[in-house]
PDB file of N, CA and C in Angstrom:
ATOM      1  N   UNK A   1     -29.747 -18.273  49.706  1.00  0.00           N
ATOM      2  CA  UNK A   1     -29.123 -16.972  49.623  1.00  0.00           C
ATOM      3  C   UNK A   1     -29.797 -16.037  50.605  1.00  0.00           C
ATOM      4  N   UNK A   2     -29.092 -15.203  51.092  1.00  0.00           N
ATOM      5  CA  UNK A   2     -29.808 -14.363  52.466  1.00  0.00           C
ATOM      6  C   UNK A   2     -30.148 -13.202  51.410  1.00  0.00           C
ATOM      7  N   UNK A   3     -30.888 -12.154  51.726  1.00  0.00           N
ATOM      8  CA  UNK A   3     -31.366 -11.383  51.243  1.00  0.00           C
ATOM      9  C   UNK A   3     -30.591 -10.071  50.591  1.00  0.00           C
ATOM     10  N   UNK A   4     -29.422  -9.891  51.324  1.00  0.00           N
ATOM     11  CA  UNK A   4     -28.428  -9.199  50.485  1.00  0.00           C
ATOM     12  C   UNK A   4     -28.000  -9.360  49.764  1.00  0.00           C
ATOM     13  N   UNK A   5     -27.136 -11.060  49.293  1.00  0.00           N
ATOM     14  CA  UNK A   5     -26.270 -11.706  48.372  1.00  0.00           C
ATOM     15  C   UNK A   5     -27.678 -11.796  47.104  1.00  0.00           C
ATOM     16  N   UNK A   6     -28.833 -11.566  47.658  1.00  0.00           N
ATOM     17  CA  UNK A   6     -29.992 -12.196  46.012  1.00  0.00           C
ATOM     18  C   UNK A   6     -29.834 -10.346  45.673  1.00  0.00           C
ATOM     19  N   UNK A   7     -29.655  -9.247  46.252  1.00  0.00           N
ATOM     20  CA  UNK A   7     -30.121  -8.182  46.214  1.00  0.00           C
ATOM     21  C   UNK A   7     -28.733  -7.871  45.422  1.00  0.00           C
ATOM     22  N   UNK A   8     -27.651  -8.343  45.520  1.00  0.00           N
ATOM     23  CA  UNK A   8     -25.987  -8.012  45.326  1.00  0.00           C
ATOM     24  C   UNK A   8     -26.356  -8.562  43.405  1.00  0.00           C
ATOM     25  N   UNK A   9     -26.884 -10.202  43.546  1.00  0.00           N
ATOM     26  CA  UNK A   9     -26.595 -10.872  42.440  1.00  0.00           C
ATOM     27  C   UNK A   9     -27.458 -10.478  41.805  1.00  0.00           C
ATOM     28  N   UNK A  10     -28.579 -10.114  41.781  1.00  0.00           N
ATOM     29  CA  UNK A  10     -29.914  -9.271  41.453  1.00  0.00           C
ATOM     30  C   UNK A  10     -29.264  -7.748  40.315  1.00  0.00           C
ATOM     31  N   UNK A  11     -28.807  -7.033  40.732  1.00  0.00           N
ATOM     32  CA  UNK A  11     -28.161  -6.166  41.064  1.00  0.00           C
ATOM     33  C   UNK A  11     -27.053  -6.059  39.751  1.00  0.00           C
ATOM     34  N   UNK A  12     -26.681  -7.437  39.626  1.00  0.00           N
ATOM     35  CA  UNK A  12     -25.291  -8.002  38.460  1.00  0.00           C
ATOM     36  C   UNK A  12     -25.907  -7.830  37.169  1.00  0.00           C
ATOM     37  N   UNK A  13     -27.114  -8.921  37.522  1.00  0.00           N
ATOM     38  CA  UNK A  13     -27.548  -9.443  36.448  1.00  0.00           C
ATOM     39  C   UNK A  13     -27.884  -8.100  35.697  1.00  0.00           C
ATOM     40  N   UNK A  14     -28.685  -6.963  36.544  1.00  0.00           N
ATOM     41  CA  UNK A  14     -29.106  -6.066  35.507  1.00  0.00           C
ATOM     42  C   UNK A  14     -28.062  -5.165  35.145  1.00  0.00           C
ATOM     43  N   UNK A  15     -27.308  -5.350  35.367  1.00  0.00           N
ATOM     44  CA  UNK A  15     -26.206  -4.104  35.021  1.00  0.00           C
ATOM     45  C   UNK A  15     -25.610  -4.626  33.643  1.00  0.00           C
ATOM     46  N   UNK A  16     -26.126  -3.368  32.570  1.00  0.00           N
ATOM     47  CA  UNK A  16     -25.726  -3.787  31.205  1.00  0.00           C
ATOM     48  C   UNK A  16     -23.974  -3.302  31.254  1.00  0.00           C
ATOM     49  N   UNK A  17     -23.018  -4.477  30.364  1.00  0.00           N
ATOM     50  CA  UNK A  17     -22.026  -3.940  30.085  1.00  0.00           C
ATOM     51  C   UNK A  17     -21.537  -2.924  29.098  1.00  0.00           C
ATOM     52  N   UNK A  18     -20.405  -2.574  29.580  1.00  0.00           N
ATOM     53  CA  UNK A  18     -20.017  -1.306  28.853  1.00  0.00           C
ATOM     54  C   UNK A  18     -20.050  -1.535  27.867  1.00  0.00           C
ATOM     55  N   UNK A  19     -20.612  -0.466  26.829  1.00  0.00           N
ATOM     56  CA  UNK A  19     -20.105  -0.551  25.272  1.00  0.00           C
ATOM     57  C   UNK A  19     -19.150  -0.206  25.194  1.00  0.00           C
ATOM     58  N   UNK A  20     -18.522  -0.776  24.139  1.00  0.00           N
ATOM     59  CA  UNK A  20     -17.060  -0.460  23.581  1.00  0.00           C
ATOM     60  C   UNK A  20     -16.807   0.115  23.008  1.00  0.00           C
ATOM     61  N   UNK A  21     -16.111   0.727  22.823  1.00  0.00           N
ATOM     62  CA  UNK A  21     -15.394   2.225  21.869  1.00  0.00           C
ATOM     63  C   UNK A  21     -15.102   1.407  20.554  1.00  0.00           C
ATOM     64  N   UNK A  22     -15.589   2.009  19.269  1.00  0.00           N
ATOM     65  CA  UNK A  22     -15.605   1.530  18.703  1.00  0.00           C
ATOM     66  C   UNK A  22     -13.921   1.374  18.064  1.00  0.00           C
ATOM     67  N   UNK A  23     -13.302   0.410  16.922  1.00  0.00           N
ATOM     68  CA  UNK A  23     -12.253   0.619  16.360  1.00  0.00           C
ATOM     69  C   UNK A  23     -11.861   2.140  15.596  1.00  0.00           C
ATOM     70  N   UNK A  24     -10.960   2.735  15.977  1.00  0.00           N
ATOM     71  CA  UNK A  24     -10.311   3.351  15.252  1.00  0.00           C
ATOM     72  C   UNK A  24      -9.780   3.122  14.304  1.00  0.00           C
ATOM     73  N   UNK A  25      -9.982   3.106  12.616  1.00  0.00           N
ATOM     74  CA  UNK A  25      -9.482   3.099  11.438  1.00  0.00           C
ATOM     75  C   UNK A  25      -8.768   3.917  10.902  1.00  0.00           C
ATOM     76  N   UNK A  26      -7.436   3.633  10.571  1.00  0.00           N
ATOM     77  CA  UNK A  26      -6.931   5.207   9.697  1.00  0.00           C
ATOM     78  C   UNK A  26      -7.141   4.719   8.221  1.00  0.00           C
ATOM     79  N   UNK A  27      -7.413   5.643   7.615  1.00  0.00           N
ATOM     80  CA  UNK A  27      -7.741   5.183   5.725  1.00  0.00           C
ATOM     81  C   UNK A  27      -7.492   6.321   5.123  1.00  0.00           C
ATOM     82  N   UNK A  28      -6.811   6.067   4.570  1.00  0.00           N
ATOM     83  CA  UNK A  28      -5.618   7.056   3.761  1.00  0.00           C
ATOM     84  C   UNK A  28      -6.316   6.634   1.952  1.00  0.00           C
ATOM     85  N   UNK A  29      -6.590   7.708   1.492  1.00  0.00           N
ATOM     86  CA  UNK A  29      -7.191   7.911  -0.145  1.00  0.00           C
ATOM     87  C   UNK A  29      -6.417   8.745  -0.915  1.00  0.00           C
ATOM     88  N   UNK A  30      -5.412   8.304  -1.643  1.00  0.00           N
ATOM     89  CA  UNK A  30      -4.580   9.598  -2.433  1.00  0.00           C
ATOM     90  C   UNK A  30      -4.896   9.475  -3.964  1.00  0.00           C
ATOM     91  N   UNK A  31      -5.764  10.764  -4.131  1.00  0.00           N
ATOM     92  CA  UNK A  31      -6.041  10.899  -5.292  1.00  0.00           C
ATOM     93  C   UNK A  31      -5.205  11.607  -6.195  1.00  0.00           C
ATOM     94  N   UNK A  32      -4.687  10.826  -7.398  1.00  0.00           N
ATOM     95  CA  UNK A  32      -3.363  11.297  -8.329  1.00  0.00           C
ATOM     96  C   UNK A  32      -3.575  11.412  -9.308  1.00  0.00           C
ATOM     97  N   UNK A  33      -3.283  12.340 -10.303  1.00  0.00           N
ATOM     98  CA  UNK A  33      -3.268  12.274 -12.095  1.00  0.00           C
ATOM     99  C   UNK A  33      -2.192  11.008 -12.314  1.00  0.00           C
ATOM    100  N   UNK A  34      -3.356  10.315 -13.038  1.00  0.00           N
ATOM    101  CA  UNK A  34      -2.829   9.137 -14.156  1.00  0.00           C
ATOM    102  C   UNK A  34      -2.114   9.429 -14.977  1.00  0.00           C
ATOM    103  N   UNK A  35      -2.550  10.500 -16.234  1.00  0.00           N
ATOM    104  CA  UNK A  35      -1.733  11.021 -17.398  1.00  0.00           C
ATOM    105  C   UNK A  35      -0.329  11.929 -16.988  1.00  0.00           C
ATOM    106  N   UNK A  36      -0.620  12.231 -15.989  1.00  0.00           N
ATOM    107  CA  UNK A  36       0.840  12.647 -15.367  1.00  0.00           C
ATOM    108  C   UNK A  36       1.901  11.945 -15.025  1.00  0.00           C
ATOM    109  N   UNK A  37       1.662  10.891 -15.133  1.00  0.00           N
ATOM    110  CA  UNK A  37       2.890  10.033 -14.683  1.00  0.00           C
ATOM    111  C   UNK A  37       3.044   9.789 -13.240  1.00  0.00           C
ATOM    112  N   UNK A  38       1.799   9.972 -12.163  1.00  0.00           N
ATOM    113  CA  UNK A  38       2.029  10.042 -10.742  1.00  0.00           C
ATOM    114  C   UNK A  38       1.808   8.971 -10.159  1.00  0.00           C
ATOM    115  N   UNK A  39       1.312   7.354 -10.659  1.00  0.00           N
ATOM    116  CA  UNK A  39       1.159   6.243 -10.251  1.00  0.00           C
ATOM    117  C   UNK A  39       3.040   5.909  -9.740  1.00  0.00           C
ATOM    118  N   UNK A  40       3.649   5.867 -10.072  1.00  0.00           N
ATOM    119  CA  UNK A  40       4.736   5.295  -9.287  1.00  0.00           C
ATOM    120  C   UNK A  40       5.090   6.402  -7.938  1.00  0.00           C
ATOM    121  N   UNK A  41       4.677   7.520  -8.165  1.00  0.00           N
ATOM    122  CA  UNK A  41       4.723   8.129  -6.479  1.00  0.00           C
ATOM    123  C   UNK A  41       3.853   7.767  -5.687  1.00  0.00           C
ATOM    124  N   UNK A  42       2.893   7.619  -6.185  1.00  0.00           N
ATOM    125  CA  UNK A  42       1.726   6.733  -5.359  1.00  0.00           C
ATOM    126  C   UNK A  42       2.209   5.643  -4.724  1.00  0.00           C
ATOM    127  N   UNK A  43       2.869   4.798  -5.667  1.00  0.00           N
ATOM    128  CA  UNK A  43       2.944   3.427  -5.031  1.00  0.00           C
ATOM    129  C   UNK A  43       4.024   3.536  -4.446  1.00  0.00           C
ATOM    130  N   UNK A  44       5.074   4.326  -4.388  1.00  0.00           N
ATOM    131  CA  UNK A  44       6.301   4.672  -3.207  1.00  0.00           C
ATOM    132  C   UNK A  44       5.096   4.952  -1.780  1.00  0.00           C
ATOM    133  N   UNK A  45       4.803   5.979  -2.231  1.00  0.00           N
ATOM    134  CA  UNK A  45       4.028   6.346  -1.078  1.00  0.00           C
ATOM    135  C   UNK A  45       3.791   5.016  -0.148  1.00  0.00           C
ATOM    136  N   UNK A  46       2.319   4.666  -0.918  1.00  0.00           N
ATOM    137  CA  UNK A  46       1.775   3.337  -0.091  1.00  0.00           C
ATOM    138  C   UNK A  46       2.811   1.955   0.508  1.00  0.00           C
ATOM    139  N   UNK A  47       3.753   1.761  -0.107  1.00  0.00           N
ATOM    140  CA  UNK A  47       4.827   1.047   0.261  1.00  0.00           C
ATOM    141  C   UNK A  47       5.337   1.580   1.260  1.00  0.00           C
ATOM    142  N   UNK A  48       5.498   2.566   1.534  1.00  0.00           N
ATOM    143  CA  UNK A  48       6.274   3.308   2.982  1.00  0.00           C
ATOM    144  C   UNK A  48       5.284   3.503   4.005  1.00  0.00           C
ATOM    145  N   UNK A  49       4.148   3.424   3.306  1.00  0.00           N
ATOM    146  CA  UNK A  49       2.960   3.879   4.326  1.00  0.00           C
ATOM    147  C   UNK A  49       2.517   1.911   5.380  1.00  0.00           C
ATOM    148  N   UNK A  50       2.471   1.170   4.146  1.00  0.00           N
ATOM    149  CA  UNK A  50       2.172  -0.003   4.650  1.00  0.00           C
ATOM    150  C   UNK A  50       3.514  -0.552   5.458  1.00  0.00           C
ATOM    151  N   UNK A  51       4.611  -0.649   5.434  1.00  0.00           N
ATOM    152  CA  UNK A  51       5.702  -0.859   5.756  1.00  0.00           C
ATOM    153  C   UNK A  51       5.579  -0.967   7.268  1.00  0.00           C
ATOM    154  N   UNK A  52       5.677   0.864   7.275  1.00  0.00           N
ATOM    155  CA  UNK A  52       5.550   1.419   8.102  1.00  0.00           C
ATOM    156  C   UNK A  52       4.285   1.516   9.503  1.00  0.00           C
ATOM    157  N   UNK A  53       2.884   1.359   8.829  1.00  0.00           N
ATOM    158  CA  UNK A  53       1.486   0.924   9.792  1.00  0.00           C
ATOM    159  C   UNK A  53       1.153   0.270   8.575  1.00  0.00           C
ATOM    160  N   UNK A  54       1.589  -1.051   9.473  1.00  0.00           N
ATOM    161  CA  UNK A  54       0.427  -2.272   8.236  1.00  0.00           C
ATOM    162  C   UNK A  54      -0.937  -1.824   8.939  1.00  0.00           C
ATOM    163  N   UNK A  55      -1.271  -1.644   9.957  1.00  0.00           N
ATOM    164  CA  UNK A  55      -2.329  -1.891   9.973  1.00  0.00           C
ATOM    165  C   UNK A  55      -3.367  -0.659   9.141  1.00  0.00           C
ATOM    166  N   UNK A  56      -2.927   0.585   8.610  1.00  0.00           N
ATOM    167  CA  UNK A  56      -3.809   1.071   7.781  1.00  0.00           C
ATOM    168  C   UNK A  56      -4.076   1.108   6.758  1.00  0.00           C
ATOM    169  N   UNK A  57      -5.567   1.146   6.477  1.00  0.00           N
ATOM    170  CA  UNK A  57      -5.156   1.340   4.737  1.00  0.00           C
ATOM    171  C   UNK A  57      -5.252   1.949   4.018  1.00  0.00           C
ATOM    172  N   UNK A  58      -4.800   2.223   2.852  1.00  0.00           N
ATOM    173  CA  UNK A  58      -4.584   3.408   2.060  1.00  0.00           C
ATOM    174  C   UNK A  58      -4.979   3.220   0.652  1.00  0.00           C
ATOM    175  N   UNK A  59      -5.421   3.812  -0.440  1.00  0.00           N
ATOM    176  CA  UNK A  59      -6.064   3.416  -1.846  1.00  0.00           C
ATOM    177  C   UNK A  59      -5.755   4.958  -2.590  1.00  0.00           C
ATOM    178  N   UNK A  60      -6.015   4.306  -3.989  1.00  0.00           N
ATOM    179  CA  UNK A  60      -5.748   5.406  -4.882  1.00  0.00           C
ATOM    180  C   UNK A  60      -7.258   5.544  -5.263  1.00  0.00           C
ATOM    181  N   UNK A  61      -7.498   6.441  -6.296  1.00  0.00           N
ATOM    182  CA  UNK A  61      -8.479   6.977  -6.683  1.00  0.00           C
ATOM    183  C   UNK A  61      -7.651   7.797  -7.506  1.00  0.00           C
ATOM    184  N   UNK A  62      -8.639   7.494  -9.274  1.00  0.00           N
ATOM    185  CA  UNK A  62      -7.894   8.800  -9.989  1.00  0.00           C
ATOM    186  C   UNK A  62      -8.567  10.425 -10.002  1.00  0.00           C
ATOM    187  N   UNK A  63      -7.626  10.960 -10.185  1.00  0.00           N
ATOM    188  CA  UNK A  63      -8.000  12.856  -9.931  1.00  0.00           C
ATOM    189  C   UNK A  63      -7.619  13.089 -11.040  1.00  0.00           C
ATOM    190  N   UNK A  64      -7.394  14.313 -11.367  1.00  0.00           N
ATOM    191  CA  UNK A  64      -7.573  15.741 -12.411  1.00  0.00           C
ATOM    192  C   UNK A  64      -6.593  15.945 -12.573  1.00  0.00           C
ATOM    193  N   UNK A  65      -6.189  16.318 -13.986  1.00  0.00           N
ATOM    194  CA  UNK A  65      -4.541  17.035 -13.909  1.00  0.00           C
ATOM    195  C   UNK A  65      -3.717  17.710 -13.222  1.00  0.00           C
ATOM    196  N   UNK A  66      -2.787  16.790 -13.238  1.00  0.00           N
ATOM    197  CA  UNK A  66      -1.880  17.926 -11.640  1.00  0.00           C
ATOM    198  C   UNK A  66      -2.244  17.714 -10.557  1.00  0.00           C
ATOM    199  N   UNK A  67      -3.084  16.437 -10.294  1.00  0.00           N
ATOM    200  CA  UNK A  67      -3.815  15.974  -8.605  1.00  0.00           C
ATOM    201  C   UNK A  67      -2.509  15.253  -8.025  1.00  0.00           C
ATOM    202  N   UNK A  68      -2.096  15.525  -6.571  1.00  0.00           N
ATOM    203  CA  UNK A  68      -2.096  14.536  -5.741  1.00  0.00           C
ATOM    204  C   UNK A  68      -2.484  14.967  -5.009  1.00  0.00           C
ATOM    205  N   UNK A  69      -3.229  14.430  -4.371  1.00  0.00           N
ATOM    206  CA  UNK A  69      -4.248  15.109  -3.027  1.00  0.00           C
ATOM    207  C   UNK A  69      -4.007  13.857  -2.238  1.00  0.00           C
ATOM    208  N   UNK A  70      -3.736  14.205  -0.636  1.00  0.00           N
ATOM    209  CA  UNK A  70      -4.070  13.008   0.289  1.00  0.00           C
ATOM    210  C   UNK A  70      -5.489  13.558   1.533  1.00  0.00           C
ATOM    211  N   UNK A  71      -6.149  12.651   1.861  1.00  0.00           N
ATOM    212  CA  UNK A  71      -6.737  12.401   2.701  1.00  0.00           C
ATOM    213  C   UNK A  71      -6.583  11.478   3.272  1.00  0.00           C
ATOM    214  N   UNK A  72      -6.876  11.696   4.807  1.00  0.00           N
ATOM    215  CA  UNK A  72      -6.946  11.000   5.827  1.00  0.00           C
ATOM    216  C   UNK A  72      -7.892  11.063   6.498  1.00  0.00           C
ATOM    217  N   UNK A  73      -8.727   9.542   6.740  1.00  0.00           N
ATOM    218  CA  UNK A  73     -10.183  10.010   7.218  1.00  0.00           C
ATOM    219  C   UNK A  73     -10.902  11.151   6.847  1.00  0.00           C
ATOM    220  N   UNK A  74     -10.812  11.089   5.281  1.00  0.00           N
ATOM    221  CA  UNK A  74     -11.764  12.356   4.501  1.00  0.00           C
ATOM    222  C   UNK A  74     -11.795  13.442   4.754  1.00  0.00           C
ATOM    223  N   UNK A  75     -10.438  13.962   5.531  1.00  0.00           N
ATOM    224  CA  UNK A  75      -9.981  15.190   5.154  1.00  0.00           C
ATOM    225  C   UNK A  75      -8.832  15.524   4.989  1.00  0.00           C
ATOM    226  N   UNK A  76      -8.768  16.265   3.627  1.00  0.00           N
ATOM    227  CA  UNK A  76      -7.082  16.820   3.031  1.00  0.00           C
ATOM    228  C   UNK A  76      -6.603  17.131   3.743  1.00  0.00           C
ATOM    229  N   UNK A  77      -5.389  16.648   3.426  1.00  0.00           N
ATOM    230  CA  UNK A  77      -4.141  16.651   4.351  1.00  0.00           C
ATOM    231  C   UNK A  77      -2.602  17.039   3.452  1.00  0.00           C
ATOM    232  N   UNK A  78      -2.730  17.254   2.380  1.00  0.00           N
ATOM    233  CA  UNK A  78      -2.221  17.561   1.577  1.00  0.00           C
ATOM    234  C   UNK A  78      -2.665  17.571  -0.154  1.00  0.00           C
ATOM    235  N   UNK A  79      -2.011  18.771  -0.299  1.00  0.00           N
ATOM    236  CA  UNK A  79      -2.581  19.297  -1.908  1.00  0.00           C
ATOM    237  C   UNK A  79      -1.854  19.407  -2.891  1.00  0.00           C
ATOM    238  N   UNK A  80      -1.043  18.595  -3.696  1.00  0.00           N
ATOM    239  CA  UNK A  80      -0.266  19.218  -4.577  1.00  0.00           C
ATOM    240  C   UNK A  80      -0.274  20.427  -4.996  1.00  0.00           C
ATOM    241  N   UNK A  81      -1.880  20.501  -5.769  1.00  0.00           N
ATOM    242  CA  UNK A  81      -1.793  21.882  -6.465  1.00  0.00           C
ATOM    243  C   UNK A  81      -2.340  22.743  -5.077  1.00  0.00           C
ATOM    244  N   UNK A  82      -2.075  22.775  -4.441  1.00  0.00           N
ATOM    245  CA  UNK A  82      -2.039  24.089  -3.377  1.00  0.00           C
ATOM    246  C   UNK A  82      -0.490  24.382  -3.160  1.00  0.00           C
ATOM    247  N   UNK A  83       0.368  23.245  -2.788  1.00  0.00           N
ATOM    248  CA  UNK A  83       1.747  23.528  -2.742  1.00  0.00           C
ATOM    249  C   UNK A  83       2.864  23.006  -3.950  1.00  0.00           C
ATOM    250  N   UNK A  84       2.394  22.489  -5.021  1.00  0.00           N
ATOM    251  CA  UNK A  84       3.287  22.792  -6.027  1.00  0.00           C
ATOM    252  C   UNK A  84       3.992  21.121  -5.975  1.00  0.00           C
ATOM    253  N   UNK A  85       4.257  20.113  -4.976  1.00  0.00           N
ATOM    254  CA  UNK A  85       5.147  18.994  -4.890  1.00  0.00           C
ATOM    255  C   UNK A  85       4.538  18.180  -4.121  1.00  0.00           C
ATOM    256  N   UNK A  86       5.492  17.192  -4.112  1.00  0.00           N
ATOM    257  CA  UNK A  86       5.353  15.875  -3.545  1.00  0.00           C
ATOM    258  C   UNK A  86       5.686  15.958  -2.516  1.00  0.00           C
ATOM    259  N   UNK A  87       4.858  15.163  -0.934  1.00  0.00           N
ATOM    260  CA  UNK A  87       5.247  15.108   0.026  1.00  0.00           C
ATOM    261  C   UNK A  87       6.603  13.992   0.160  1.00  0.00           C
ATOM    262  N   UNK A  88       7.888  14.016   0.830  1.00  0.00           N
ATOM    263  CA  UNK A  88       8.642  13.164   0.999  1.00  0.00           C
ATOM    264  C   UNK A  88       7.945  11.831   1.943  1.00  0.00           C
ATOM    265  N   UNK A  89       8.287  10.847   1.749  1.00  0.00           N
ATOM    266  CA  UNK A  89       8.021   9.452   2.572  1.00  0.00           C
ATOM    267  C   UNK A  89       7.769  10.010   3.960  1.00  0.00           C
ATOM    268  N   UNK A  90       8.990  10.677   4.324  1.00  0.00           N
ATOM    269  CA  UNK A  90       9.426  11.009   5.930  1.00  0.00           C
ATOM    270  C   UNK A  90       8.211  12.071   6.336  1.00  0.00           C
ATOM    271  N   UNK A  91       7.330  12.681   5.855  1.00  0.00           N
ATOM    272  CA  UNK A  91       6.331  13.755   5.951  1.00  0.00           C
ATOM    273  C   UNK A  91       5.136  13.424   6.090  1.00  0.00           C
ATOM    274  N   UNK A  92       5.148  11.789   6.290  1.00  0.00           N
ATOM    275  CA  UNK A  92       4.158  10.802   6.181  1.00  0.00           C
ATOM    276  C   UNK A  92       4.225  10.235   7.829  1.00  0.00           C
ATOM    277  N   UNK A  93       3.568  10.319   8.767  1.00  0.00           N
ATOM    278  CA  UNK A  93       4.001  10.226   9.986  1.00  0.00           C
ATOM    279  C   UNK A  93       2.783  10.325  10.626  1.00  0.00           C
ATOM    280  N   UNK A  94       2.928   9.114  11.884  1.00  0.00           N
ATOM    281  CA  UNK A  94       2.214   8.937  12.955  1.00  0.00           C
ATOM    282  C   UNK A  94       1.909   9.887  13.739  1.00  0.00           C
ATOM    283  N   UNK A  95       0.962  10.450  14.426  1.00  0.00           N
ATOM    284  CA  UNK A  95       0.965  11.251  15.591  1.00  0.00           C
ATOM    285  C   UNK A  95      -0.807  10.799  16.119  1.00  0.00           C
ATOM    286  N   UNK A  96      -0.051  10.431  17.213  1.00  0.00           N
ATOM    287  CA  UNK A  96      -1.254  10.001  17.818  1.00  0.00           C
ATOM    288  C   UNK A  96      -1.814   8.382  17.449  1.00  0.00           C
ATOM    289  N   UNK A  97      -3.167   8.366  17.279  1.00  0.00           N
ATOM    290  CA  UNK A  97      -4.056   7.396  16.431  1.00  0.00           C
ATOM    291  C   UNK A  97      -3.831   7.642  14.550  1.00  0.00           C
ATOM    292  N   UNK A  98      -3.793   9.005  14.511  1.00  0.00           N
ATOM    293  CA  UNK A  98      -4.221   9.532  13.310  1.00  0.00           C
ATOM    294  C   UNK A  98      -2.695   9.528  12.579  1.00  0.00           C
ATOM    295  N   UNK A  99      -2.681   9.803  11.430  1.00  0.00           N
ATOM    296  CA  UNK A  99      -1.623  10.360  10.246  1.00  0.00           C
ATOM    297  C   UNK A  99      -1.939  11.715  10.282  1.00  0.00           C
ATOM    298  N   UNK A 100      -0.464  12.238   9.895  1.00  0.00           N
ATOM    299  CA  UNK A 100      -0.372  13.312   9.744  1.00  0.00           C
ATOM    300  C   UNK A 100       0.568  13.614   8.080  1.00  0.00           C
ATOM    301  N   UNK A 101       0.647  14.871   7.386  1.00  0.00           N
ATOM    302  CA  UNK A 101       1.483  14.789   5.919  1.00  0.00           C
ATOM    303  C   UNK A 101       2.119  16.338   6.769  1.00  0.00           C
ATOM    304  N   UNK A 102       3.198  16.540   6.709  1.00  0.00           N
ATOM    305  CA  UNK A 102       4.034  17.620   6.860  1.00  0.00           C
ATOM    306  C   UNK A 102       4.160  18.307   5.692  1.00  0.00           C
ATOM    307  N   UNK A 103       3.892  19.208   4.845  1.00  0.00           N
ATOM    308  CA  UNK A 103       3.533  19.495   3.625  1.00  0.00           C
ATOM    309  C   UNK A 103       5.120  21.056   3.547  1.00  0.00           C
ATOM    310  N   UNK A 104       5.799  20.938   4.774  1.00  0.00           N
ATOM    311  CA  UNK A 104       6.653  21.953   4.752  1.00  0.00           C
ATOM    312  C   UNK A 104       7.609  21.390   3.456  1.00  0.00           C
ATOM    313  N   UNK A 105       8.697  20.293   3.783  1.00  0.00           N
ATOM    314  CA  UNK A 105       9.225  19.736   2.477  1.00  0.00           C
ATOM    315  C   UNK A 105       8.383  19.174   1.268  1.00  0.00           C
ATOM    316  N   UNK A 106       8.455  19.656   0.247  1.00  0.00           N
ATOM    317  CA  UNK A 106       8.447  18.869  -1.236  1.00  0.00           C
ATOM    318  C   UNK A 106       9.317  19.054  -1.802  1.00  0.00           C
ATOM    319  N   UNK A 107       8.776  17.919  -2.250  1.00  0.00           N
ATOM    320  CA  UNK A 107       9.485  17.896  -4.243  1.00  0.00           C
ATOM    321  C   UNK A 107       9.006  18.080  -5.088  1.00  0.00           C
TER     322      UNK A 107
END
């Protein structure tokens, strides 16, 4: 090897590769009153949600009377008891990497 090509390959060897950006996860946590009867909106929910991005995932957790709360990546994104209803399926939506809850329509 002439003295450039050892200085070139020299040169390779130390050059650490890029780290990688790590995965982006979306994880969706909707916390609901049990005694309320809110487990089957839940599971509409998550059915439209998985359908729709299998690849995220989403879990319940039980809450307090009158809870449905969603988070996304651990921060609310919708409040029942701040707005009174249920987000529709369709209010459940991609933007970007992230989820978004449109909290303008309820029920």
């Amino acid at each position: 090897m002439s003295g450039g090509a050892e200085a070139v390959a020299a040169a390779g060897a130390e050059a650490e590769p890029e780290p990688e950006e790590p995965e982006r996860r979306v994880r969706i946590v909707v916390e609901y009153c049990e005694p309320c009867g809110f487990e089957p909106t839940y599971q509409e929910l998550a059915s439209a949600v998985r359908e729709e991005y299998p690849d995220i995932e989403i879990e319940s957790r039980l809450g307090g009377t009158g809870a449905f709360e969603i988070e996304i990546n651990g921060q609310l994104v919708f409040s029942k008891l701040e707005n009174g209803g249920f987000p529709y399926e369709k209010d459940v939506k991609a933007e970007g990497e992230a989820l978004a809850v449109t909290p303008s329509v309820i029920r």
